[in-house]
N, C-alpha and C. Protein backbone atom coordinates (compact mmCIF):
# COMPACT_ATOMS: atom_id res chain seq x y z
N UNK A 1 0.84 -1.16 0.00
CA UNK A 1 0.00 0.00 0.00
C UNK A 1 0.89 1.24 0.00
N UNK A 2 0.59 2.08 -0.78
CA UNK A 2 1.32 3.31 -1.01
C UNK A 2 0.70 4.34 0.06
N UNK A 3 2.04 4.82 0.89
CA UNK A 3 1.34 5.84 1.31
C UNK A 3 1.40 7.58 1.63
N UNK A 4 2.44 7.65 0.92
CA UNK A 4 2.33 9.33 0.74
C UNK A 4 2.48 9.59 -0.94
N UNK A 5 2.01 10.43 -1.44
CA UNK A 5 1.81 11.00 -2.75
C UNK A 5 3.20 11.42 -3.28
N UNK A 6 3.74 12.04 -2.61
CA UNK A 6 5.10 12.69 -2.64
C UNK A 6 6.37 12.30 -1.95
N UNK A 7 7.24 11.86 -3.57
CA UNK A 7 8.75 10.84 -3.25
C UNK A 7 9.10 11.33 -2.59
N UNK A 8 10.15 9.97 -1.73
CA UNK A 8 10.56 10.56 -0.02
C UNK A 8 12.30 10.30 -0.72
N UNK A 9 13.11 11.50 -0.57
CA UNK A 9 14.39 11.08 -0.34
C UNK A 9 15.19 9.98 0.33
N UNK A 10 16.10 9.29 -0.12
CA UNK A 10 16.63 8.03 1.11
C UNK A 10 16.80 9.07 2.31
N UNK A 11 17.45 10.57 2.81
CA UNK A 11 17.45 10.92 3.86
C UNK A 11 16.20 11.12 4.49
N UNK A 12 15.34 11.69 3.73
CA UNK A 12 13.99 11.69 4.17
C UNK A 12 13.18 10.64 4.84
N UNK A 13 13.79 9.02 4.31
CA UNK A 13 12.94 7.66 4.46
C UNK A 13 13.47 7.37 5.39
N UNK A 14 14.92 8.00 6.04
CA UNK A 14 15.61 7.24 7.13
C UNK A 14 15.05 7.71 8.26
N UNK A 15 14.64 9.54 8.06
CA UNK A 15 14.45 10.14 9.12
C UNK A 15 12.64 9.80 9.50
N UNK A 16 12.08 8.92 9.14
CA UNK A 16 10.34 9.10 8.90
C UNK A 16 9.91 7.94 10.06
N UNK A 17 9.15 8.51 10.90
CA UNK A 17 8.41 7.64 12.13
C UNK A 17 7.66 8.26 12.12
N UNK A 18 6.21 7.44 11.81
CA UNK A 18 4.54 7.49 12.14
C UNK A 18 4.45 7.41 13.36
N UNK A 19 4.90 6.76 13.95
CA UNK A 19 4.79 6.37 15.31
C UNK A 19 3.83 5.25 15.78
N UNK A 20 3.82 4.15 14.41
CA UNK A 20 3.24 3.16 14.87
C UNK A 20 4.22 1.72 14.75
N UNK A 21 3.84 0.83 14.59
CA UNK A 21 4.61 -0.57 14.46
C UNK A 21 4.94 -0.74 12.78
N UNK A 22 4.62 -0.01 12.19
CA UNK A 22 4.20 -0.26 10.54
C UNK A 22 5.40 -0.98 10.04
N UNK A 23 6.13 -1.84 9.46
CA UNK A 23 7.20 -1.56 8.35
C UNK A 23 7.10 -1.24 6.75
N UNK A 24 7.81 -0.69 6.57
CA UNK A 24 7.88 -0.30 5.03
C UNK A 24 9.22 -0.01 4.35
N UNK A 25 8.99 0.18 3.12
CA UNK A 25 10.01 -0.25 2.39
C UNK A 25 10.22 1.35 1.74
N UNK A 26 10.93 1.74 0.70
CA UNK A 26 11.05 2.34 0.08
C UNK A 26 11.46 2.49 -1.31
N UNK A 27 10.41 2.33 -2.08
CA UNK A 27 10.57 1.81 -3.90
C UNK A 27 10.42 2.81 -4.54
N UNK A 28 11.63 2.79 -5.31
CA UNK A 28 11.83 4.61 -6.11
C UNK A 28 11.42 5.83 -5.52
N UNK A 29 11.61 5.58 -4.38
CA UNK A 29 11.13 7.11 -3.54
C UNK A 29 9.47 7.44 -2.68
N UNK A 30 9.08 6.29 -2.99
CA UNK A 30 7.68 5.99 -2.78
C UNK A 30 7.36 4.74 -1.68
N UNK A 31 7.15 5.86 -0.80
CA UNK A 31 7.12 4.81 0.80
C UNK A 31 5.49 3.49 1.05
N UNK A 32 6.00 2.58 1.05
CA UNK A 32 5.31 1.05 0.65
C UNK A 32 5.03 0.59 1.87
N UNK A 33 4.00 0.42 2.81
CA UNK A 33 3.48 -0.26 3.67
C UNK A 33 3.53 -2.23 3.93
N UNK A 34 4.53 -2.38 4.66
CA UNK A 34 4.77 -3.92 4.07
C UNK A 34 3.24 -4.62 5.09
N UNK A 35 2.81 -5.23 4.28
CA UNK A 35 1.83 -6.53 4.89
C UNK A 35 2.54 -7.36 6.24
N UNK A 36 1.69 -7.70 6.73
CA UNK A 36 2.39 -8.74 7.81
C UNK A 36 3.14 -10.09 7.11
N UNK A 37 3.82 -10.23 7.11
CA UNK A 37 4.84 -11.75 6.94
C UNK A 37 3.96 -12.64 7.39
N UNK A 38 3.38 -13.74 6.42
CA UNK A 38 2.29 -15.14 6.77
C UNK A 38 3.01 -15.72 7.36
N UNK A 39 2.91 -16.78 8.79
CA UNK A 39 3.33 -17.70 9.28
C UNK A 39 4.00 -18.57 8.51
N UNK A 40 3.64 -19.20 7.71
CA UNK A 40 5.01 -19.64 6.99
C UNK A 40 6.15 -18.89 6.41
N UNK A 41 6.01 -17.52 5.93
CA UNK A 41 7.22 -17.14 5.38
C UNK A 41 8.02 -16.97 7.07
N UNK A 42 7.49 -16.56 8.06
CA UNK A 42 8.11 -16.61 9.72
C UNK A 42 8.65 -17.77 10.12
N UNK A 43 8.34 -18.59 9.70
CA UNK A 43 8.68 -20.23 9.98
C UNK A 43 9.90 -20.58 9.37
N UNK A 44 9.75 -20.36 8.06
CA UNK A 44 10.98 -20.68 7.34
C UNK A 44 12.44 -19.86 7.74
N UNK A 45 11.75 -18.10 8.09
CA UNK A 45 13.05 -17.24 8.07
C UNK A 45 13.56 -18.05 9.31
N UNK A 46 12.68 -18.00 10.26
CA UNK A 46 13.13 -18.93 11.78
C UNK A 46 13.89 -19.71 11.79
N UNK A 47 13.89 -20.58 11.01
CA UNK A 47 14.21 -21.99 10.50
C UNK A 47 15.94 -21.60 10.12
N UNK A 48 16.02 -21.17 8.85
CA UNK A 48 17.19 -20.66 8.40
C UNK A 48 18.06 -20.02 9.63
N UNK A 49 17.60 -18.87 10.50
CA UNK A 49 18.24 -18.45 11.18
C UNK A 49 18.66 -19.68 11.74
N UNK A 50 18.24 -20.26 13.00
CA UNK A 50 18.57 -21.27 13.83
C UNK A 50 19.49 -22.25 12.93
N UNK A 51 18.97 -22.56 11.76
CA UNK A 51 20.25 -23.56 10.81
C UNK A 51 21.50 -22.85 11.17
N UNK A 52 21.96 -21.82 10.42
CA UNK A 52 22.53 -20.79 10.26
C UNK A 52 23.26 -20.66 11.38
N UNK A 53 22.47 -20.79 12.38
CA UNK A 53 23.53 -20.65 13.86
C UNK A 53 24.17 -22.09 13.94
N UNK A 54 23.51 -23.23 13.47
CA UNK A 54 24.13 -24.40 14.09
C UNK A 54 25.06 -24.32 13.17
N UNK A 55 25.29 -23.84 11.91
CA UNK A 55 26.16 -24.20 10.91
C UNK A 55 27.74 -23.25 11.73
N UNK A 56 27.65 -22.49 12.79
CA UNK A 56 28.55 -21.89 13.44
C UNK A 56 28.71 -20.14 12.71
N UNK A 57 27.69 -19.77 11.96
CA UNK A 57 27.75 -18.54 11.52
C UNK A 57 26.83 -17.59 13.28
N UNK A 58 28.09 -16.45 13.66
CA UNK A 58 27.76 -15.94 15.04
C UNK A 58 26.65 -15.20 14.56
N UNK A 59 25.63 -15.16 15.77
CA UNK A 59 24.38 -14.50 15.61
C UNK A 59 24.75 -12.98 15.34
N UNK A 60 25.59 -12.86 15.57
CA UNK A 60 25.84 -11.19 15.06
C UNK A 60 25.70 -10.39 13.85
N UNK A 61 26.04 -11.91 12.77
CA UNK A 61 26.21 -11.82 11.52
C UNK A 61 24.96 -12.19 11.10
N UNK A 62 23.88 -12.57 11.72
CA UNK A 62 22.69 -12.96 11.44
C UNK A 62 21.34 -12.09 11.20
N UNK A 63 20.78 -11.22 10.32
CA UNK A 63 19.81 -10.51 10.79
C UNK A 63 17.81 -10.60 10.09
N UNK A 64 17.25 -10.62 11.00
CA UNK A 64 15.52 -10.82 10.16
C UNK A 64 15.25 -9.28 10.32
N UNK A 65 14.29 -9.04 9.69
CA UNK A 65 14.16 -7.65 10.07
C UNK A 65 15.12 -6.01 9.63
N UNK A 66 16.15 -6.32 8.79
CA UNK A 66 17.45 -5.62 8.90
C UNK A 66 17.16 -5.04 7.36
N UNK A 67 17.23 -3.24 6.78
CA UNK A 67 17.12 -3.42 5.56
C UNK A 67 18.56 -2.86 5.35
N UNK A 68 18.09 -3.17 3.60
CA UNK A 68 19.23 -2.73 2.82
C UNK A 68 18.60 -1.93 1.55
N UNK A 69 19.92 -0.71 1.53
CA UNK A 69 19.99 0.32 0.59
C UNK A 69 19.66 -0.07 -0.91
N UNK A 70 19.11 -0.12 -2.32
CA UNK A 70 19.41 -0.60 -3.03
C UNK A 70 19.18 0.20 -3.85
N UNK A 71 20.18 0.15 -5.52
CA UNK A 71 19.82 0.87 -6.51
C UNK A 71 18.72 1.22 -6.99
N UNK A 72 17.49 2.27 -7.43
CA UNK A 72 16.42 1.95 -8.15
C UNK A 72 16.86 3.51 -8.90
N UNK A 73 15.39 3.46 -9.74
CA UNK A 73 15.66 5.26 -10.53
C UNK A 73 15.50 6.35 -9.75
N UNK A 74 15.23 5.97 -8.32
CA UNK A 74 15.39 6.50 -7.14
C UNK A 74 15.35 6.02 -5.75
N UNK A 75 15.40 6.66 -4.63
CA UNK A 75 15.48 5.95 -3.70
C UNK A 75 15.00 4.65 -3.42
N UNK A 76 15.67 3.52 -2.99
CA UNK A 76 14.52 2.15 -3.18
C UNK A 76 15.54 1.67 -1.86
N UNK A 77 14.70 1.18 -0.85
CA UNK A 77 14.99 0.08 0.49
C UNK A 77 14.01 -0.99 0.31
N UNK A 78 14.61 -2.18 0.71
CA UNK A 78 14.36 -3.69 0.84
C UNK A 78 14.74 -4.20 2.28
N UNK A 79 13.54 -5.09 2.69
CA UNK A 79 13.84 -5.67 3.63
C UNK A 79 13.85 -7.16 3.88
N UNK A 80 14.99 -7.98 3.66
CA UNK A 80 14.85 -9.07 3.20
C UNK A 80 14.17 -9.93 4.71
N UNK A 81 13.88 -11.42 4.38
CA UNK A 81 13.63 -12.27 5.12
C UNK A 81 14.73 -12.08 6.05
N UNK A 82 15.99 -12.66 5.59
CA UNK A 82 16.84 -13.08 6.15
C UNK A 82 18.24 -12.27 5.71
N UNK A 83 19.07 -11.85 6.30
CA UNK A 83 20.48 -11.38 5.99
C UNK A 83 21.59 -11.83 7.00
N UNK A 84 22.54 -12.70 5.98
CA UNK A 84 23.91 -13.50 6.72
C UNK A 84 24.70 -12.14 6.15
N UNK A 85 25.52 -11.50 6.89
CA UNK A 85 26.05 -10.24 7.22
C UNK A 85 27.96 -10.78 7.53
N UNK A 86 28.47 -10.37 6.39
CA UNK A 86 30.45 -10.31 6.43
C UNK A 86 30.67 -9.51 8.09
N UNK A 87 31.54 -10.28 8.55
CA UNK A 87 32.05 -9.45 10.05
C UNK A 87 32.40 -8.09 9.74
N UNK A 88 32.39 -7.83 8.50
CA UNK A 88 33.22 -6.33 8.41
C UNK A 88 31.71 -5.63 8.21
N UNK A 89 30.84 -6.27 7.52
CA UNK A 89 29.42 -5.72 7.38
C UNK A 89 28.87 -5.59 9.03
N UNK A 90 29.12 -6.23 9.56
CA UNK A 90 28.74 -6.26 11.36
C UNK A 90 28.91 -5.23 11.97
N UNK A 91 30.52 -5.02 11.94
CA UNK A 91 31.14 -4.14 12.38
C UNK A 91 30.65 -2.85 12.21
N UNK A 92 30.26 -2.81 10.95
CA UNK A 92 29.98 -1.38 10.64
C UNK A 92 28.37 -1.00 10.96
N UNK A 93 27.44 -2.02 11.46
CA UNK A 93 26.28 -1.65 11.86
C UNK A 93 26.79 -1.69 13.36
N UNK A 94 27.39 -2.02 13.84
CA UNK A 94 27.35 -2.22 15.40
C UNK A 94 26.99 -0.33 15.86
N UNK A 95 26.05 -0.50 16.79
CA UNK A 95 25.40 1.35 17.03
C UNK A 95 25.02 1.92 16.57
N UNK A 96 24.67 1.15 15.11
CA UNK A 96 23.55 2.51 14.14
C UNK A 96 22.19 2.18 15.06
N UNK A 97 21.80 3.36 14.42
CA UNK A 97 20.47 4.17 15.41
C UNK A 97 19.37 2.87 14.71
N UNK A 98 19.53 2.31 13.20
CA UNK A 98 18.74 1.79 12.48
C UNK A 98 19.43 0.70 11.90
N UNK A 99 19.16 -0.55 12.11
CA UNK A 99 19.70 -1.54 11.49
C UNK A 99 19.83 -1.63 9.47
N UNK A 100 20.15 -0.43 8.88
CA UNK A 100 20.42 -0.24 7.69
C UNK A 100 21.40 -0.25 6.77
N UNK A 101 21.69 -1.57 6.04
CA UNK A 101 22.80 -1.52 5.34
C UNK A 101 22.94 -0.44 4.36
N UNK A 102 23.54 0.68 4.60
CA UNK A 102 23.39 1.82 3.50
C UNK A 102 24.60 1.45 2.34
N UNK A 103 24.67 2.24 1.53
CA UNK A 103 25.25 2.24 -0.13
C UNK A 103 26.75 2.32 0.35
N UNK A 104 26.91 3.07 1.30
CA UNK A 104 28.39 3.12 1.34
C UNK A 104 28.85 1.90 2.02
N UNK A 105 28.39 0.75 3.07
CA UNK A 105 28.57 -0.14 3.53
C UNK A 105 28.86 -1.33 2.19
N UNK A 106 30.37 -2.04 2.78
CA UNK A 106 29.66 -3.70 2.10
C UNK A 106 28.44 -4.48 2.27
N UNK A 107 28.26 -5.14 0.93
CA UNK A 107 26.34 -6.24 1.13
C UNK A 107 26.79 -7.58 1.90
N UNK A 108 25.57 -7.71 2.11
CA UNK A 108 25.69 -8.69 2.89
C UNK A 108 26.18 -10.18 2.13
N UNK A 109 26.83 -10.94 2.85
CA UNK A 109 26.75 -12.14 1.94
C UNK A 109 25.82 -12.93 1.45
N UNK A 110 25.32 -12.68 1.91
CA UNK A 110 24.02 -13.41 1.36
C UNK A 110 22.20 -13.25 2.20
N UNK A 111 21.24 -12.59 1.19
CA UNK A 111 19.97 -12.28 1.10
C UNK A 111 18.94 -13.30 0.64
N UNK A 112 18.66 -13.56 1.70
CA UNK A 112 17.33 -14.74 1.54
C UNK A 112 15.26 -13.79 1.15
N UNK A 113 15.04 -14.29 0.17
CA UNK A 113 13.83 -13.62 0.43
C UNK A 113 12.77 -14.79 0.14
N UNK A 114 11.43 -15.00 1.17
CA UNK A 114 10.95 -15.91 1.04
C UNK A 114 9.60 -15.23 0.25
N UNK A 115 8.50 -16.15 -0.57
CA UNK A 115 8.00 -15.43 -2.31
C UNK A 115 6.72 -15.33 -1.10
N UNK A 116 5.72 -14.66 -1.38
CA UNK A 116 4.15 -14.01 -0.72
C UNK A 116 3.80 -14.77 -2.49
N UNK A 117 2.55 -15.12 -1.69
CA UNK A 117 2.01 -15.32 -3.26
C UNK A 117 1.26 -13.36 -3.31
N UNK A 118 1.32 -13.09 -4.88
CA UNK A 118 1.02 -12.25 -5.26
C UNK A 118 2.32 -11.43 -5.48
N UNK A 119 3.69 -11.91 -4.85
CA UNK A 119 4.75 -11.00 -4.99
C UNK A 119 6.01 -11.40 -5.79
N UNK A 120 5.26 -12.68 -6.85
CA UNK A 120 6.35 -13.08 -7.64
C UNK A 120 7.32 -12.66 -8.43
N UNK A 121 6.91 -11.43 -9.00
CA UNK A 121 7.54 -10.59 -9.64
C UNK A 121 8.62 -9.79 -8.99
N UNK A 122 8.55 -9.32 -8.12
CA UNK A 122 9.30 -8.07 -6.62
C UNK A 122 10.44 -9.13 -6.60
N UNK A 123 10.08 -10.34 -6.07
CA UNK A 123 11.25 -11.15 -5.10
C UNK A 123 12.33 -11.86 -6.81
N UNK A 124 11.34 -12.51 -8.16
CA UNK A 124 12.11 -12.97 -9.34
C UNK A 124 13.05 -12.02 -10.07
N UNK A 125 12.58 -10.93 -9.89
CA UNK A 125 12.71 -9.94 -11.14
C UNK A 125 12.72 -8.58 -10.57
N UNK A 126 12.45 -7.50 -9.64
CA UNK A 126 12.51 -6.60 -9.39
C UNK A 126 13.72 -6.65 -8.38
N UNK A 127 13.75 -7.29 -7.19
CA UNK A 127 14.91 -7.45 -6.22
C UNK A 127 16.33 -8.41 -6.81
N UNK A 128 15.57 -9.16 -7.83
CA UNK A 128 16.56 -9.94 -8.46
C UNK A 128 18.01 -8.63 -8.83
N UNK A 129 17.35 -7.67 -9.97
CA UNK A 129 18.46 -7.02 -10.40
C UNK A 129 18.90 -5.65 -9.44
N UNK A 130 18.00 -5.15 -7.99
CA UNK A 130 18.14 -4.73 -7.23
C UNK A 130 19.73 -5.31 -6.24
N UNK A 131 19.63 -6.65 -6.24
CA UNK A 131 20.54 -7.06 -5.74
C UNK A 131 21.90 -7.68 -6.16
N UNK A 132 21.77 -7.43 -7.66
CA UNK A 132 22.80 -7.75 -8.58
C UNK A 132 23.22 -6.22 -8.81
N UNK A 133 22.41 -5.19 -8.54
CA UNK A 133 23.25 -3.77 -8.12
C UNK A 133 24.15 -3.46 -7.20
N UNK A 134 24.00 -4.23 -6.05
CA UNK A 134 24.80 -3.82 -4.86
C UNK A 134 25.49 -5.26 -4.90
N UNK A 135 25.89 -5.95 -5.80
CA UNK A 135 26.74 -7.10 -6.17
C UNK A 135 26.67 -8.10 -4.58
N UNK A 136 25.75 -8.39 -3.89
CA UNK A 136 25.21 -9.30 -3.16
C UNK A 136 25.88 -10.64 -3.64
N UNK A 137 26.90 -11.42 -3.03
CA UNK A 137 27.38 -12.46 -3.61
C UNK A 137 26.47 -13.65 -4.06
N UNK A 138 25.32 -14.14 -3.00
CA UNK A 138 24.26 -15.30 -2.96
C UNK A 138 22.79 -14.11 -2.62
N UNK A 139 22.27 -14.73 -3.53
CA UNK A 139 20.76 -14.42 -2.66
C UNK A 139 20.05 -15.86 -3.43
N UNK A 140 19.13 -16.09 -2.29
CA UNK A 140 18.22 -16.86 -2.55
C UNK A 140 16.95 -16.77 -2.38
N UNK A 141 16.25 -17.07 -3.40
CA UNK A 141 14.71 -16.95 -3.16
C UNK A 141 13.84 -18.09 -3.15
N UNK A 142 13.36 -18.36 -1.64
CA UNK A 142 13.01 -19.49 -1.37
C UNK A 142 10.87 -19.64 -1.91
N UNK A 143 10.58 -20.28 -2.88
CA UNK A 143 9.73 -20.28 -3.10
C UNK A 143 8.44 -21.55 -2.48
N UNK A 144 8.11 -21.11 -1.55
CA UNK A 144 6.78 -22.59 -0.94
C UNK A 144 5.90 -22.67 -1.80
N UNK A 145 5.02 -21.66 -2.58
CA UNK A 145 3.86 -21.99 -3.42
C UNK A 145 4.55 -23.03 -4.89
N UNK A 146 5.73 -22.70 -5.16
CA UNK A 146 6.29 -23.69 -5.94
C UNK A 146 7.29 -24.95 -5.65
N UNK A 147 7.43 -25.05 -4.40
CA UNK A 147 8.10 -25.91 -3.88
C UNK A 147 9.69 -25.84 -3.98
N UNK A 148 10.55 -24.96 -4.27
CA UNK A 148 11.64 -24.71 -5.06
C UNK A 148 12.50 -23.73 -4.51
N UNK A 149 13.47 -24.18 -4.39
CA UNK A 149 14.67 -22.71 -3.73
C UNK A 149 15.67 -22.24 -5.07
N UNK A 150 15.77 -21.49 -5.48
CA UNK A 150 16.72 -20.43 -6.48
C UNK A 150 17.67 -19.96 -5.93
N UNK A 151 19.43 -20.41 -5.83
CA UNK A 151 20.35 -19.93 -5.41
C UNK A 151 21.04 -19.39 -6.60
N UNK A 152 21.03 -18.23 -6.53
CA UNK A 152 22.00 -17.10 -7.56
C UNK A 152 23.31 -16.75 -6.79
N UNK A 153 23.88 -16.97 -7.71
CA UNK A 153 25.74 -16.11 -7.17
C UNK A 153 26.13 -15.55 -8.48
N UNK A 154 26.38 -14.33 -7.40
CA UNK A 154 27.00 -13.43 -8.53
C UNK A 154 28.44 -13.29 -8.47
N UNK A 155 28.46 -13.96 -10.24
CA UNK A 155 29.45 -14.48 -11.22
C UNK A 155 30.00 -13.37 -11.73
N UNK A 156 31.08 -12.38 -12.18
CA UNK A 156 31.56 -11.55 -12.78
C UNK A 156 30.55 -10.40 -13.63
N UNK A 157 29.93 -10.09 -12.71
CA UNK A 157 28.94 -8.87 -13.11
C UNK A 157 27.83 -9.48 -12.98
N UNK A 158 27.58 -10.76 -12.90
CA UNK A 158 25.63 -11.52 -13.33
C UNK A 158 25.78 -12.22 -12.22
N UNK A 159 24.39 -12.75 -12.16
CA UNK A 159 23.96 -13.60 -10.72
C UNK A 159 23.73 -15.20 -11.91
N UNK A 160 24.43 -16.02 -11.54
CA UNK A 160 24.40 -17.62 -12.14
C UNK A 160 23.31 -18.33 -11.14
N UNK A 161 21.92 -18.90 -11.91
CA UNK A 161 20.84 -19.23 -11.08
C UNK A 161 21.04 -20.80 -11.26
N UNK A 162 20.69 -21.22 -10.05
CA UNK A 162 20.75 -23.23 -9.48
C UNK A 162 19.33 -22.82 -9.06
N UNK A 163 18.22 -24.25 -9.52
CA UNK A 163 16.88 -24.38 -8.81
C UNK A 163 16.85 -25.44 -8.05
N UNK A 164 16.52 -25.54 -6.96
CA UNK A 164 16.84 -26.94 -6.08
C UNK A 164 15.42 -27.04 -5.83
N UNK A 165 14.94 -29.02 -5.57
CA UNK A 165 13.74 -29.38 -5.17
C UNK A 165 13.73 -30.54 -4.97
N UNK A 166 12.64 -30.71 -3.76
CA UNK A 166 12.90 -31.92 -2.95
C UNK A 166 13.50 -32.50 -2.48
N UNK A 167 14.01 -33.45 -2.37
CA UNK A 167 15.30 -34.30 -1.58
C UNK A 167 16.25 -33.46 -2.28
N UNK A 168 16.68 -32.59 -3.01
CA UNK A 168 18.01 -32.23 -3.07
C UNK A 168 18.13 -31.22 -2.22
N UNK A 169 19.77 -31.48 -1.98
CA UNK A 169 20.51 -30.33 -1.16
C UNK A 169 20.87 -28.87 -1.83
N UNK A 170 20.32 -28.50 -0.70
CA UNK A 170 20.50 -26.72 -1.60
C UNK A 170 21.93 -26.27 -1.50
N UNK A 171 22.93 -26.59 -2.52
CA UNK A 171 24.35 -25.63 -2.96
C UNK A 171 24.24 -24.48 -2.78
N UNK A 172 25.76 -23.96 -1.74
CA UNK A 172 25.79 -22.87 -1.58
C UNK A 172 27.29 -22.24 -2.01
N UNK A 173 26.88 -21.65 -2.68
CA UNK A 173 28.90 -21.37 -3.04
C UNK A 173 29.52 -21.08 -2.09
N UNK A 174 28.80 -20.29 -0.58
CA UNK A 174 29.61 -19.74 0.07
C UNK A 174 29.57 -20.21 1.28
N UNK A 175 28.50 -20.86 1.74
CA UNK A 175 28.04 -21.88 2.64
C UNK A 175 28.16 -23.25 2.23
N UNK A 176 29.59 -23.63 2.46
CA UNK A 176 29.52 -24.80 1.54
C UNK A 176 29.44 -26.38 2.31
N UNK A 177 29.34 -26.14 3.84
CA UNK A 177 28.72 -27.43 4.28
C UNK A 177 27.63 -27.55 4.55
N UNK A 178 26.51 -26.85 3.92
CA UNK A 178 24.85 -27.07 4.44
C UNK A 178 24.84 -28.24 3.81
N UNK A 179 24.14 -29.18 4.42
CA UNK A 179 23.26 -30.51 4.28
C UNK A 179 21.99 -30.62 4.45
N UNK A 180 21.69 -29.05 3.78
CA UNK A 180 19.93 -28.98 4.01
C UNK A 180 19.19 -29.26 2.40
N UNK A 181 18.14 -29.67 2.51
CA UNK A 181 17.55 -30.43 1.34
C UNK A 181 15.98 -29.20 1.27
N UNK A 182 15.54 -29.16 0.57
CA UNK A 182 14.69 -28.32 -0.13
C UNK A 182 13.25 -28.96 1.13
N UNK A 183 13.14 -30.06 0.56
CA UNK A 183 11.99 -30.74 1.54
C UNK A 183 12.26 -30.33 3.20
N UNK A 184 13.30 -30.15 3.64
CA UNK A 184 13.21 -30.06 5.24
C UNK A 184 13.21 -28.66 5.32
N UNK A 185 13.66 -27.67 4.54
CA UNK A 185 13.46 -26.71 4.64
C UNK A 185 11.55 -26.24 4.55
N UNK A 186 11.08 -26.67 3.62
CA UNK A 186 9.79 -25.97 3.08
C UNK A 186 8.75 -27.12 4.08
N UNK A 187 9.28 -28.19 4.65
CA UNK A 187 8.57 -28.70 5.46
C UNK A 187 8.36 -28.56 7.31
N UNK A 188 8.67 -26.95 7.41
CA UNK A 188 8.39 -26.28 8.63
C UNK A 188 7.18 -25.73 8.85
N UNK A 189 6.23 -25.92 7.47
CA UNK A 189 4.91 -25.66 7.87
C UNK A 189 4.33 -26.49 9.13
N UNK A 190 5.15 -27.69 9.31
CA UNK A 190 4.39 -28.34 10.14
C UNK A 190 4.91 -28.61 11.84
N UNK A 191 3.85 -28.58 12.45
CA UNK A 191 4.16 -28.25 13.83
C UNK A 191 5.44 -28.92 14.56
């Protein structure tokens, strides 16, 4: 949901509190009311995190909730599911007022976004080349309505896409001992 008429500068979007719980995003300058996250896309980010920790990556480097700066034809913020964060990327949020990876910071290593039905396009194709702007090494977009995880690494200017499903293990170029399989991941819907 759009909700002011008139584009907000990135300084403008940093400095902006309604003063309610809202989150939102910021797409070409045009401040975006995010929907609540469905219990399953919460389940899964959950999921990942806690993997993520057992795999020995420190919770520091771990963030839900955390956005990042990204190229558009104007101001544009994203807030992924999930962000595994370089210690030097850590470092440099440690005491911001706002958990915001800005333009001048390194990206994170890797951006997980889990798909809303209705938002196939944003997470395939709009954040896709959003995040091949700020040269994001891995992002993955974990899809439940299709059963399917998409790991992109970006290859010498382009993001090289792997589709993983079912019993297979999801490859990570940079996470390279996960032994997680598509099915145990997307099967946290259940209690």
């Amino acid at each position: 949901m759009t909700i002011a008429t008139r584009k907000m500068t990135l300084t403008e979007y940093l400095q902006y509190d309604d003063g309610t719980d809202t989150w939102y995003e910021l797409e070409n300058g045009v401040l975006l009311a995010m929907p609540p996250e469905s219990d399953l896309n919460q389940r899964i980010a959950s999921f990942l995190f806690a993997y993520f920790l057992q795999q020995g990556i420190p919770f520091y480097c771990l963030r839900i909730g955390a956005e990042i700066v990204v190229s558009g034809s104007q101001a544009t913020t994203r807030v992924p599911d999930l962000m595994v964060l370089s210690e030097e990327l850590a470092t440099a949020l440690t005491g911001a007022r706002r958990s915001t990876v800005l333009l001048d910071m390194p990206p994170p290593l890797l951006v997980v976004e889990i798909v809303s039905p209705g938002q196939e396009k944003r997470d395939y194709r709009y954040k896709r080349s959003e995040y091949a702007a700020r040269q994001i090494p891995e992002y993955w977009i974990v899809d439940p309505l299709q059963q399917l995880v998409t790991v992109l690494q970006w290859v010498e200017g382009l993001y090289e896409e792997q589709v993983f499903t079912g019993a297979q293990a999801i490859a990570s170029p940079h996470f390279s001992d996960l032994s997680l399989t598509v099915d145990q991941l997307l099967e946290v819907n259940q209690p």
